[in-house]
PDB file of N, CA and C in Angstrom:
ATOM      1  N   UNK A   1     -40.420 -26.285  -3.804  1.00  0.00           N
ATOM      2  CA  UNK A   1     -40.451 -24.902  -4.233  1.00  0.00           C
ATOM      3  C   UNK A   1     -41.512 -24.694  -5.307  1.00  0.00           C
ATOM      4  N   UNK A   2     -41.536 -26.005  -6.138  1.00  0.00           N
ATOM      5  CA  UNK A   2     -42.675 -25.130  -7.298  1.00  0.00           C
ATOM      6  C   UNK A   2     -43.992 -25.604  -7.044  1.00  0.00           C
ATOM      7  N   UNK A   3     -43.957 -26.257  -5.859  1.00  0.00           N
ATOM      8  CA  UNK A   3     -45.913 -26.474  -4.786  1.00  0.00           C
ATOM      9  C   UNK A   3     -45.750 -25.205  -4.486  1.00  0.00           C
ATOM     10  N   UNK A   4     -44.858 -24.208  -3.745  1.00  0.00           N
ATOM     11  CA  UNK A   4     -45.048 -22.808  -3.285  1.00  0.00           C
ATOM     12  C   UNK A   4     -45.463 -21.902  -4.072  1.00  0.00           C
ATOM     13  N   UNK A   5     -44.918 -22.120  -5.434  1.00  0.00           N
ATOM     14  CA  UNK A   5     -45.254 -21.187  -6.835  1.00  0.00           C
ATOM     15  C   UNK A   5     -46.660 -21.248  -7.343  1.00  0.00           C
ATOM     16  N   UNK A   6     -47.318 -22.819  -7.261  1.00  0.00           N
ATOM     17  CA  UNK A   6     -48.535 -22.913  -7.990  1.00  0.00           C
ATOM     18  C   UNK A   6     -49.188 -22.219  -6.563  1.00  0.00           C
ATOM     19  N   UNK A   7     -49.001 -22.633  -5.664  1.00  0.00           N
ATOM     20  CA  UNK A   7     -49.983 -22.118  -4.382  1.00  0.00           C
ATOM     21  C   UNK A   7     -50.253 -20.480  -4.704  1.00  0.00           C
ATOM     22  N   UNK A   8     -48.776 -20.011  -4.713  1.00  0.00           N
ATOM     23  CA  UNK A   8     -49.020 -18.663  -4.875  1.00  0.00           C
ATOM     24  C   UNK A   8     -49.525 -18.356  -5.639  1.00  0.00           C
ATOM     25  N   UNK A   9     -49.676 -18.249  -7.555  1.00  0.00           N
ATOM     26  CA  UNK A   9     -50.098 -18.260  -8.629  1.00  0.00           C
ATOM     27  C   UNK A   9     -51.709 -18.391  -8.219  1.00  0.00           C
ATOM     28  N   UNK A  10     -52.002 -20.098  -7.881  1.00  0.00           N
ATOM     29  CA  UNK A  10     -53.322 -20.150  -7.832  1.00  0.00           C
ATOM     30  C   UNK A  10     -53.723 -20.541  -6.596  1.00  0.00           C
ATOM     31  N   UNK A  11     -55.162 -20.298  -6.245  1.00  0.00           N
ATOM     32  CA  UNK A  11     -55.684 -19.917  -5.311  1.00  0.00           C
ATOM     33  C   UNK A  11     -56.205 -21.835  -5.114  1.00  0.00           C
ATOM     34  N   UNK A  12     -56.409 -21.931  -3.240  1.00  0.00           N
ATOM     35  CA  UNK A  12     -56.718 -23.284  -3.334  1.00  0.00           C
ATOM     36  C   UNK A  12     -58.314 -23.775  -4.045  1.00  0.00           C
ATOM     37  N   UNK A  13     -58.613 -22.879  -4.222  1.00  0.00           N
ATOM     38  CA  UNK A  13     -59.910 -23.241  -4.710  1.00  0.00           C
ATOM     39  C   UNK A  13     -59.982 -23.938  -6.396  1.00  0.00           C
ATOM     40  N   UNK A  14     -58.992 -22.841  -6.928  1.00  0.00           N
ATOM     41  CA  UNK A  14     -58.396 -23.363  -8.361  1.00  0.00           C
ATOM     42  C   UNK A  14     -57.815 -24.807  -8.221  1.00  0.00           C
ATOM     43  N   UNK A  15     -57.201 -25.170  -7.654  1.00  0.00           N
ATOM     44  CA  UNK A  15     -55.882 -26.252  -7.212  1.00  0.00           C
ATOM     45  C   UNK A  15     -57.296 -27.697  -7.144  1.00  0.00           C
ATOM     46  N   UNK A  16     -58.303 -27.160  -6.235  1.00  0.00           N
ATOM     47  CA  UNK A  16     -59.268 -28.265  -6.184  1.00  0.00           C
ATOM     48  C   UNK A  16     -60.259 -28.661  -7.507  1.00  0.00           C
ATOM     49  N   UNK A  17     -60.153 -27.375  -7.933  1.00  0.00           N
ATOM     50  CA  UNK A  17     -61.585 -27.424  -9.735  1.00  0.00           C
ATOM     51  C   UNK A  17     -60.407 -28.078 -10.384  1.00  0.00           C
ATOM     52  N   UNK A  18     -59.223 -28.046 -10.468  1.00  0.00           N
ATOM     53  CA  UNK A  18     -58.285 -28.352 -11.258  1.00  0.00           C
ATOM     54  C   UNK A  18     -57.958 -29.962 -11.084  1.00  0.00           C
ATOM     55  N   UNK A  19     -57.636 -30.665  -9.767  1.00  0.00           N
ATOM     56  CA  UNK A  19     -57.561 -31.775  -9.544  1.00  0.00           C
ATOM     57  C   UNK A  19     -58.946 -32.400  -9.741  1.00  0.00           C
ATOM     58  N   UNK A  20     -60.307 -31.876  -9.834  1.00  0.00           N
ATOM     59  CA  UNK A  20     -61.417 -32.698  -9.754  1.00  0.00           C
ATOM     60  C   UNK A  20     -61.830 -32.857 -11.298  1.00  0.00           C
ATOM     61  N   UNK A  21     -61.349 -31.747 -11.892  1.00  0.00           N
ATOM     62  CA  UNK A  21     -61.340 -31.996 -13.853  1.00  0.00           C
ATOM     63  C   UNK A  21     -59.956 -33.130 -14.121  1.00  0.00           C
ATOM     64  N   UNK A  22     -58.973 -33.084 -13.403  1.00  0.00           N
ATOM     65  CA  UNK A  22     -58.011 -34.478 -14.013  1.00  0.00           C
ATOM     66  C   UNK A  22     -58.693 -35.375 -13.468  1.00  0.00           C
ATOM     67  N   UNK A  23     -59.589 -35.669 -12.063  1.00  0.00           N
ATOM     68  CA  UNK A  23     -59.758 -36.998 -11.813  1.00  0.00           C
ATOM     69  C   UNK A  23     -60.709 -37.488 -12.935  1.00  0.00           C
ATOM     70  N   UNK A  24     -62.247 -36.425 -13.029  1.00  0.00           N
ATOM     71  CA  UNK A  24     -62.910 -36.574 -14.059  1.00  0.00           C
ATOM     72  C   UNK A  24     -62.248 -37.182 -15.642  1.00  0.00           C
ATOM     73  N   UNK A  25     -61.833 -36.240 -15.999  1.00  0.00           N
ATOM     74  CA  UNK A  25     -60.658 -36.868 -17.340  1.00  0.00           C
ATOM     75  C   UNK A  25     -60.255 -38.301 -17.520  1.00  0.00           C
ATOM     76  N   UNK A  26     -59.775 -38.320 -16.581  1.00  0.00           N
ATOM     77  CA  UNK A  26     -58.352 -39.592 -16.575  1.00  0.00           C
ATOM     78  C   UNK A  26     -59.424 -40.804 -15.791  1.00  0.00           C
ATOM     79  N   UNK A  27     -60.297 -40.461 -14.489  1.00  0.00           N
ATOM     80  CA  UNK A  27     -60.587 -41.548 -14.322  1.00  0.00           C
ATOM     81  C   UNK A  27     -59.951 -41.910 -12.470  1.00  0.00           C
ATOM     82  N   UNK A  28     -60.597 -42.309 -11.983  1.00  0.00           N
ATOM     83  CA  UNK A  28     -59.458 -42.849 -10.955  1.00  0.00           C
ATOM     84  C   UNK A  28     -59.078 -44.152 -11.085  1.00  0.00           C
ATOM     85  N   UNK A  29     -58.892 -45.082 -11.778  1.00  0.00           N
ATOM     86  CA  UNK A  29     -58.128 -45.950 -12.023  1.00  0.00           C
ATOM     87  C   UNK A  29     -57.040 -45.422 -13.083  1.00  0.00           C
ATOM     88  N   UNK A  30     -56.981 -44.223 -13.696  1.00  0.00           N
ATOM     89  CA  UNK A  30     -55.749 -44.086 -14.346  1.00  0.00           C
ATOM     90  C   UNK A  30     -54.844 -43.333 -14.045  1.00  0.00           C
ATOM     91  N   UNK A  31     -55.538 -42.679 -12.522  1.00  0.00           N
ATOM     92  CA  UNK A  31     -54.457 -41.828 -12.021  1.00  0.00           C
ATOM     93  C   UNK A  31     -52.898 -42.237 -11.213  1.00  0.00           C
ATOM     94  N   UNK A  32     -52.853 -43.418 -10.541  1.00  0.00           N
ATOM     95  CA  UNK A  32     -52.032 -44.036 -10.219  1.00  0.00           C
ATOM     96  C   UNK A  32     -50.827 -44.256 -11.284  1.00  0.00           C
ATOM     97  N   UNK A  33     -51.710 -44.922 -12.313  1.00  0.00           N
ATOM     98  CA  UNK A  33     -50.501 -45.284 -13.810  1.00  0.00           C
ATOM     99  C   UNK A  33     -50.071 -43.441 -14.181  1.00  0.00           C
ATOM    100  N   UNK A  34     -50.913 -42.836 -14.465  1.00  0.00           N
ATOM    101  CA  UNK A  34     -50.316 -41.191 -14.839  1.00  0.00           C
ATOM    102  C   UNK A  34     -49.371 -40.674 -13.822  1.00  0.00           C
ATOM    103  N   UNK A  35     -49.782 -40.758 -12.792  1.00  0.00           N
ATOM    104  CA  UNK A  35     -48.438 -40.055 -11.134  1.00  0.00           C
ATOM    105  C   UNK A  35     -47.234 -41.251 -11.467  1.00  0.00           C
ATOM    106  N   UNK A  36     -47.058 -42.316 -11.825  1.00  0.00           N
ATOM    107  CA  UNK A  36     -46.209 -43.505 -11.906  1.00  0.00           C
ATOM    108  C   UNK A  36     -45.204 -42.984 -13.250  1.00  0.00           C
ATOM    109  N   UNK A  37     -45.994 -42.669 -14.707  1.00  0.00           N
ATOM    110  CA  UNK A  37     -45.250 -42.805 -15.279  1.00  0.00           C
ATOM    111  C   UNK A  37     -44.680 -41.094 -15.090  1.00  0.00           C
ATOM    112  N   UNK A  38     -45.271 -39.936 -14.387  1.00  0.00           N
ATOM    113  CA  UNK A  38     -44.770 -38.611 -14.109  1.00  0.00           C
ATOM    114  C   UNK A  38     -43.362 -38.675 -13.434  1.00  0.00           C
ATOM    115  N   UNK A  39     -43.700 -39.884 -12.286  1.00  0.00           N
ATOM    116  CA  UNK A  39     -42.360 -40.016 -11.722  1.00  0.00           C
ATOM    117  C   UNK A  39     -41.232 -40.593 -12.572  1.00  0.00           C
ATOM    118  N   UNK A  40     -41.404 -41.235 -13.075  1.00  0.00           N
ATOM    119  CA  UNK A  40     -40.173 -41.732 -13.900  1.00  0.00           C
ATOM    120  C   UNK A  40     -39.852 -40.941 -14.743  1.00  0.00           C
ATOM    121  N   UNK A  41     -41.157 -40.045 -15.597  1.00  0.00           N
ATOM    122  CA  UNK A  41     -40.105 -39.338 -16.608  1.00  0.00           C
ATOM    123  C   UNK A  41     -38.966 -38.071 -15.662  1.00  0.00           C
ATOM    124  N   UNK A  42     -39.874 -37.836 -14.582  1.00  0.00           N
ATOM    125  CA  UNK A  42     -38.935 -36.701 -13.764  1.00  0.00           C
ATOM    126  C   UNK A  42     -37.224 -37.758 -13.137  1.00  0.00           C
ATOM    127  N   UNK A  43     -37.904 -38.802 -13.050  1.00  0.00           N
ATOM    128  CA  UNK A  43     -36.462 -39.145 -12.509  1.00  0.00           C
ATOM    129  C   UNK A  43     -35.815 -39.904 -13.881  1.00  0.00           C
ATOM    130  N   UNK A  44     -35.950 -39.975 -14.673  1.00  0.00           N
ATOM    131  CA  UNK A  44     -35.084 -39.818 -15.957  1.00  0.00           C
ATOM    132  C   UNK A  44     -34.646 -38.418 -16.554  1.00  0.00           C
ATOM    133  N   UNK A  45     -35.691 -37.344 -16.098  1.00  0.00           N
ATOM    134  CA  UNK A  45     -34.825 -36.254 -17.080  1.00  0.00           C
ATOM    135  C   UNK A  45     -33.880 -35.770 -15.765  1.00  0.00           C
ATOM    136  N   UNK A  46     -33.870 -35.826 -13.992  1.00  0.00           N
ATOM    137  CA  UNK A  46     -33.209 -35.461 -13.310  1.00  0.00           C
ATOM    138  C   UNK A  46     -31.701 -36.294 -13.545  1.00  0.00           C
ATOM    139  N   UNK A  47     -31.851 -37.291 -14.100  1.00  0.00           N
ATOM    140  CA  UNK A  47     -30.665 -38.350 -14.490  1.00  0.00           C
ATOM    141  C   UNK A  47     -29.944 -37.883 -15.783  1.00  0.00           C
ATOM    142  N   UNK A  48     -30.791 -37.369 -16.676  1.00  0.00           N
ATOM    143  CA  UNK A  48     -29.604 -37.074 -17.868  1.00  0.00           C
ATOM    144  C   UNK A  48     -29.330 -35.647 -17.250  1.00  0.00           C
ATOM    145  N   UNK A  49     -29.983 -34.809 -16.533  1.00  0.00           N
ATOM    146  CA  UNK A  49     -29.341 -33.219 -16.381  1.00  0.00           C
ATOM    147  C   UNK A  49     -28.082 -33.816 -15.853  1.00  0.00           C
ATOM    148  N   UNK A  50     -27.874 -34.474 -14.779  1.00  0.00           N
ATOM    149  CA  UNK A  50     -26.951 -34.874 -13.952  1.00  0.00           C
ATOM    150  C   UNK A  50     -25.753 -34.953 -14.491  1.00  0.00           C
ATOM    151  N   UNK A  51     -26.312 -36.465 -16.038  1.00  0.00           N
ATOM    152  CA  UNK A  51     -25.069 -36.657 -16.707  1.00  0.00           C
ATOM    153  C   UNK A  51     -24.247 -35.332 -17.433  1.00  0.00           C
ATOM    154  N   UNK A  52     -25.113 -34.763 -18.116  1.00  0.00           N
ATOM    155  CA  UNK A  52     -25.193 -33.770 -18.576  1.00  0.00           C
ATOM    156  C   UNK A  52     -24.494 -32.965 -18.091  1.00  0.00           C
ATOM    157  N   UNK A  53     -24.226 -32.278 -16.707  1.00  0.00           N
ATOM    158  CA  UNK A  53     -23.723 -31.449 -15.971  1.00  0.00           C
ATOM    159  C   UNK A  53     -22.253 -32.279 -15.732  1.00  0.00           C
ATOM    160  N   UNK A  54     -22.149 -33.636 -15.713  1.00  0.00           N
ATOM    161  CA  UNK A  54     -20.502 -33.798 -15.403  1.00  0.00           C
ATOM    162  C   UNK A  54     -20.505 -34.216 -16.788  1.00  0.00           C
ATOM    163  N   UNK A  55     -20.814 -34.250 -17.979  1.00  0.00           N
ATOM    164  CA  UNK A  55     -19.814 -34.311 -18.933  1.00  0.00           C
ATOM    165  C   UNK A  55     -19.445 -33.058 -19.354  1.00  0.00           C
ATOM    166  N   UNK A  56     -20.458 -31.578 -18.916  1.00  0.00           N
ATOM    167  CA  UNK A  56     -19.554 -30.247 -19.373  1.00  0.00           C
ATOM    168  C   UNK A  56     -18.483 -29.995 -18.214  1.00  0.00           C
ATOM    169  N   UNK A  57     -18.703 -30.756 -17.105  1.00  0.00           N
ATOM    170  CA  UNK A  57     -17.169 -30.493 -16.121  1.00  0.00           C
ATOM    171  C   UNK A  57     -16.138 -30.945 -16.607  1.00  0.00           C
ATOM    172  N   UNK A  58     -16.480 -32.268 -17.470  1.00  0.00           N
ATOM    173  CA  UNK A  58     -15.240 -33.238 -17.970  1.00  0.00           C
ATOM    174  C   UNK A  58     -14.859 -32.471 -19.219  1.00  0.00           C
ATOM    175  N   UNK A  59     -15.452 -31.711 -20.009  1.00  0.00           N
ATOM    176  CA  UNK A  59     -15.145 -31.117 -20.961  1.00  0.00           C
ATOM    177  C   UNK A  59     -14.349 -29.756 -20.656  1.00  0.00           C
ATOM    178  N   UNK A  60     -14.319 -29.294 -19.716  1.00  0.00           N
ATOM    179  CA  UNK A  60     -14.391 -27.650 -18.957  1.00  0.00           C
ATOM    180  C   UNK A  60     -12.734 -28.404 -18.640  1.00  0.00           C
ATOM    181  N   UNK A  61     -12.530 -29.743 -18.167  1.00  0.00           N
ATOM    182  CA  UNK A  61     -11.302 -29.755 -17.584  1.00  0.00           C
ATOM    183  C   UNK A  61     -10.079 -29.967 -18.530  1.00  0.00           C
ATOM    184  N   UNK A  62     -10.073 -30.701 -19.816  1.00  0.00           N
ATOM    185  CA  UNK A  62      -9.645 -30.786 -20.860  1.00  0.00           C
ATOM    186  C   UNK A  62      -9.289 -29.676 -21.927  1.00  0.00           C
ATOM    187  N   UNK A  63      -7.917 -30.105 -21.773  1.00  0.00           N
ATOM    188  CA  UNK A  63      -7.089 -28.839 -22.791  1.00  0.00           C
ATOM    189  C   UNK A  63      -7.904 -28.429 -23.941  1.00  0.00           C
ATOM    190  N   UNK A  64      -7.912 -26.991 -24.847  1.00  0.00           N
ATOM    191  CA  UNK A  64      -8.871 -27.261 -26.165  1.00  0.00           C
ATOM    192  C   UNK A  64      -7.681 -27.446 -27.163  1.00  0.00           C
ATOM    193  N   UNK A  65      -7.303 -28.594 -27.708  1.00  0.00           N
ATOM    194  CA  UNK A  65      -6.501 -29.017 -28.865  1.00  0.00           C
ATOM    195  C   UNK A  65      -6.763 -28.707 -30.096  1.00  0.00           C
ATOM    196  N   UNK A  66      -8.361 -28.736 -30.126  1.00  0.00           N
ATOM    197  CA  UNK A  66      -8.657 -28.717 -31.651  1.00  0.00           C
ATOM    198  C   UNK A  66      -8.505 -27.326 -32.490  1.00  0.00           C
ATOM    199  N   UNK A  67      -8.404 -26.449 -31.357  1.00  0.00           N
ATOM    200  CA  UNK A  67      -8.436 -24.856 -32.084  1.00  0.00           C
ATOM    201  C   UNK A  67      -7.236 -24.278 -32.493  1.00  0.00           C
ATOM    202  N   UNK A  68      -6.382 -24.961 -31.607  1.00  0.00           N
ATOM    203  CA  UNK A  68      -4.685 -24.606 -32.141  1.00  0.00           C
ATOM    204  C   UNK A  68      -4.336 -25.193 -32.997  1.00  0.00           C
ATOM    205  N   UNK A  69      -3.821 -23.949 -34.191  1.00  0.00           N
ATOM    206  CA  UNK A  69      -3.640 -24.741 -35.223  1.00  0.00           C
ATOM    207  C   UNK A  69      -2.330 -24.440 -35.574  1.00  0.00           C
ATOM    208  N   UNK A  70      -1.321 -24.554 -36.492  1.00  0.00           N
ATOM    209  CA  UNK A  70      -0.286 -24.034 -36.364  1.00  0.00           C
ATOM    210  C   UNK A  70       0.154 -22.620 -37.647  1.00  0.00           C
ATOM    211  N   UNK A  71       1.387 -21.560 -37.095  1.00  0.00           N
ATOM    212  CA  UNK A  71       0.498 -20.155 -37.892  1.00  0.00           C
ATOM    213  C   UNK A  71       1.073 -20.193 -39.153  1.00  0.00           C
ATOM    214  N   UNK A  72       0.553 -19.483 -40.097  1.00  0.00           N
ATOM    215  CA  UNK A  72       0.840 -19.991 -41.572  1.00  0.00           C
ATOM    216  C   UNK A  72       1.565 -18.590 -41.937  1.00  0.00           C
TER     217      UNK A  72
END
């Protein structure tokens, strides 16, 4: 979905000046290590959303104790 967004946004001509200034930049021997470590940080932050999302289920399922207090 968000290859459909940049497509739409930018035009393929942009998409190519744009990939030929990172190869320039970076090099093509450093592009492999840059796409390598992109993937991991995406599949580490897709791993804590994850956790993230079942510890507010585990929280969502649990009585709230701490707010009841008793009335004075």
């Amino acid at each position: 979905m968000l290859g459909v967004l940049i497509a739409d946004i930018f035009g393929p001509d942009i998409i190519v000046v744009l990939l030929l200034a990172v190869l320039l930049l970076f090099g093509g021997s450093q592009l492999p290590k840059l796409a390598r470590s992109l993937g991991s940080a995406s599949h580490e932050f897709k791993k804590a959303v994850e956790e993230g999302s079942k510890g507010n289920e585990a929280e969502q399922d649990k009585p709230d104790t701490a707010n009841n207090k008793p009335a004075e």
